[in-house]
Protein backbone atom coordinates (compact mmCIF):
# COMPACT_ATOMS: atom_id res chain seq x y z
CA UNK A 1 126.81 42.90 105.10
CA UNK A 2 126.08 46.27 106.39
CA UNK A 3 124.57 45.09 109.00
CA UNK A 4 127.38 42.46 110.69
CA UNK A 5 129.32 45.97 110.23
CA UNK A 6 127.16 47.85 112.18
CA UNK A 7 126.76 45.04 114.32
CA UNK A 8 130.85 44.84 114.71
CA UNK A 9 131.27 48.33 115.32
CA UNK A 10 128.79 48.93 118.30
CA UNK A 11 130.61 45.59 119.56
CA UNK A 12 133.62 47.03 120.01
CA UNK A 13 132.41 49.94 122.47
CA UNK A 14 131.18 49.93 125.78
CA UNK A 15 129.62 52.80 128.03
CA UNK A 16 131.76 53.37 131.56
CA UNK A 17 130.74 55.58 133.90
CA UNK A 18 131.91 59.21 133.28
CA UNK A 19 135.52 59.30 135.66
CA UNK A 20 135.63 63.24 136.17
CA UNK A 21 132.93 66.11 136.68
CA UNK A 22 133.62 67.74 133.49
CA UNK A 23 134.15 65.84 130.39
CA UNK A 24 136.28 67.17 127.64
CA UNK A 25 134.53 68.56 124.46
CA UNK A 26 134.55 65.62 121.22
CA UNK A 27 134.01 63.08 124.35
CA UNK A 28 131.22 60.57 123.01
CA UNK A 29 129.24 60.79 125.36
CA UNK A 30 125.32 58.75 126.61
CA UNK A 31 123.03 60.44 128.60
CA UNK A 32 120.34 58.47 130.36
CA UNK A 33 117.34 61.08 130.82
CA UNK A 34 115.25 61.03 134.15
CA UNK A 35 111.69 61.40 134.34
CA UNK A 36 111.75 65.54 134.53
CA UNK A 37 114.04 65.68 131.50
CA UNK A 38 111.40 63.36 129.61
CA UNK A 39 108.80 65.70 130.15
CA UNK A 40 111.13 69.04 129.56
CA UNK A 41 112.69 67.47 126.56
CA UNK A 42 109.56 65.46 125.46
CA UNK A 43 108.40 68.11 123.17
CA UNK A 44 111.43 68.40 121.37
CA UNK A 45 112.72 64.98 121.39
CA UNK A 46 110.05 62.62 121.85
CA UNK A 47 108.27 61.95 124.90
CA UNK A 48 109.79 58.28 125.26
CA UNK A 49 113.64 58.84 125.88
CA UNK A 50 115.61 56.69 127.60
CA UNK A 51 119.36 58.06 126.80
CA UNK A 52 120.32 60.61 124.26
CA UNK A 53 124.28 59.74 122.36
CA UNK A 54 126.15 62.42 120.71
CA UNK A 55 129.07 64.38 121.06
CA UNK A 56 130.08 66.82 123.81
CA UNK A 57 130.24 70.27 122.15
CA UNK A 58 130.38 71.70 125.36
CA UNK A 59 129.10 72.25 129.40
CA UNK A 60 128.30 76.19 130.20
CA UNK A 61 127.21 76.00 133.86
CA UNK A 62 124.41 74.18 134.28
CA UNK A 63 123.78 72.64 130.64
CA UNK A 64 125.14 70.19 127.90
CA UNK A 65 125.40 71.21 124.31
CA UNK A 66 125.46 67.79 122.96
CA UNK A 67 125.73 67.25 118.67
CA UNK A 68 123.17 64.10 119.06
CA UNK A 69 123.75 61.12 117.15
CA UNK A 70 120.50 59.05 118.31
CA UNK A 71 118.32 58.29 120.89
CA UNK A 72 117.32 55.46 122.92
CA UNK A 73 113.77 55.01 123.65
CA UNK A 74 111.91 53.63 126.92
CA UNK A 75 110.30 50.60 125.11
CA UNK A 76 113.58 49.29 123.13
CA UNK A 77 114.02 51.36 119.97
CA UNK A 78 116.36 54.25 118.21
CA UNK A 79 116.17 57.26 116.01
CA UNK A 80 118.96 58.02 114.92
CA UNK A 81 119.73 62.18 114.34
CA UNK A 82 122.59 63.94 112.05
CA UNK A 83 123.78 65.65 114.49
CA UNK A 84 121.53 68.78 115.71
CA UNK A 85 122.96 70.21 118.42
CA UNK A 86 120.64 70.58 121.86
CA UNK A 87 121.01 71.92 125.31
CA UNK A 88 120.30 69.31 127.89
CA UNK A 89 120.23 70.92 131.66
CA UNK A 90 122.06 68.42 134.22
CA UNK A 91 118.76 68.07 136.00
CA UNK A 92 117.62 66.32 133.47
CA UNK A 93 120.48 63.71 133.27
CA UNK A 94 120.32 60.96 135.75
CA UNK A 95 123.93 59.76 135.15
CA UNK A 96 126.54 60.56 132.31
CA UNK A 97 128.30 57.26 130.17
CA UNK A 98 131.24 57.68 127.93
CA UNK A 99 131.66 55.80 125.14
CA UNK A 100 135.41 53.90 125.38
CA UNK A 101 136.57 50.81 123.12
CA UNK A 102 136.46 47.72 124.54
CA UNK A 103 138.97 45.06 123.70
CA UNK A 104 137.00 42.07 124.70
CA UNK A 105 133.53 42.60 122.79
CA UNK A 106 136.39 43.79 119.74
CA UNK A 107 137.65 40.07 120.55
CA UNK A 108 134.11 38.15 120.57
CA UNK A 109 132.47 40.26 117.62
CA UNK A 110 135.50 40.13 115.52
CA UNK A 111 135.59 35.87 116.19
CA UNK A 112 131.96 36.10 115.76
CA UNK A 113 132.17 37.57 112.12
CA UNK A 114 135.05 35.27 111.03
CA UNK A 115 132.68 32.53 111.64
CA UNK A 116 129.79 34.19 109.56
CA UNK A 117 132.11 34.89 106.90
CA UNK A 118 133.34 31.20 106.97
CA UNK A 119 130.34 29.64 107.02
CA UNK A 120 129.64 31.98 103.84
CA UNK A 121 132.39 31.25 101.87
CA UNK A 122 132.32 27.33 102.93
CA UNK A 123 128.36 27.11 101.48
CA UNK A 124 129.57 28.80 98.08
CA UNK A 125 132.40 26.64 97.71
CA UNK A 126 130.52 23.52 98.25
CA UNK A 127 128.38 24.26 96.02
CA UNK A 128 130.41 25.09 93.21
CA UNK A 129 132.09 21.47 93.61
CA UNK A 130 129.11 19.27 93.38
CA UNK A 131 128.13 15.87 94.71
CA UNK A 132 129.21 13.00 92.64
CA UNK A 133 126.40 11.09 90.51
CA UNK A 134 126.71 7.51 90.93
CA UNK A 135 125.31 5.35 88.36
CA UNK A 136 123.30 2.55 89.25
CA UNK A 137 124.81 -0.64 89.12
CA UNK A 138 123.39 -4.09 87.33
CA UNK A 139 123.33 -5.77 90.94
CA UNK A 140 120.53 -3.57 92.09
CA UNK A 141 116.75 -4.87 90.90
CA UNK A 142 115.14 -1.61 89.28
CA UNK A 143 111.38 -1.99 90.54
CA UNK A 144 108.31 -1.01 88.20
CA UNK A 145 105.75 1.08 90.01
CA UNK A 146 101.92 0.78 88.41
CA UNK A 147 99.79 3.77 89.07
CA UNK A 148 97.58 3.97 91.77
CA UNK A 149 94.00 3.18 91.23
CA UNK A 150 91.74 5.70 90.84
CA UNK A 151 87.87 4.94 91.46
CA UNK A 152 85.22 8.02 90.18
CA UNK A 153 82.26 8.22 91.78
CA UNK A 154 81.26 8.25 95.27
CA UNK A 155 83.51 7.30 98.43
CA UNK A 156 81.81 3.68 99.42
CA UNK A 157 80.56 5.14 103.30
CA UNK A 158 77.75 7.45 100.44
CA UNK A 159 76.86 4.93 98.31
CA UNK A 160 74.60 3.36 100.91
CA UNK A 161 73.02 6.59 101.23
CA UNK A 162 69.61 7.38 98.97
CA UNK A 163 69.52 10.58 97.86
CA UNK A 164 66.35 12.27 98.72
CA UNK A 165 63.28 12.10 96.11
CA UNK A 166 61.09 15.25 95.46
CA UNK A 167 57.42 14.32 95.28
């Protein structure tokens, strides 16, 4: 459950292009991080950063103050953060993404977990009302089954064999 809702709420955003040089501070903001700002903010961050999210706190000159959320990482994962706040110089941003809602993956997530739910509640309802038994009727021949045969001993292939005699 907590994860369809974590699933439904990054759904419903998309990262656009910043529009204007300076972003207002409380903009949600994603950094992706070039190679120099890996290796500048490797020691503090992790060497393996793809794009730092967070909130703007705010832009003085040259640098970001940005209350991080989570990371990104080169090979596909995240760490999520509570929120430290860090100073991330422009040079080290190759392009800045803002965070906006986005009515169609809203439209397709939120059709998506009606379906999961559906299919949820369908299975539990079918299986409080269960199949009806139907009793054999007279018409059908009931068949006796025997057991199987069992033979101990030796498979017949190692019964031609002689066993080999110690002198």
């Amino acid at each position: 459950m907590v994860a369809g809702f974590g699933l439904l709420s990054t759904g419903c955003y998309s990262l656009q292009p910043v529009p204007v040089a300076e972003p207002a501070s409380g903009t949600h903001l994603a950094f992706a991080i070039n190679d120099v700002g890996r290796v500048a903010l490797g020691g503090s961050m992790g060497p393996a950063l793809s794009k730092v999210n967070g909130t703007l706190v705010s832009k003085q000159a040259e640098d970001y103050f940005v209350s991080v959320s989570g990371v990104d990482l080169l090979q596909g994962g995240f760490q999520t953060w509570a929120g430290e706040t860090v100073r991330i110089n422009s040079s080290y941003v190759s392009a800045v993404y803002e965070r906006k809602f986005s009515k169609g993956r809203t439209i397709l997530a939120s059709a998506a977990a009606i379906g999961v739910i559906s299919m949820f509640v369908g299975k539990a309802l079918g299986k409080s009302f269960p199949d009806p038994v139907i009793p054999p009727t007279d018409s059908v021949p009931q068949t006796r089954r025997g057991r199987i045969p069992v033979v101990l001993g030796l498979p017949p292939f190692l019964r031609s064999i002689n066993p080999p005699r110690s002198h």
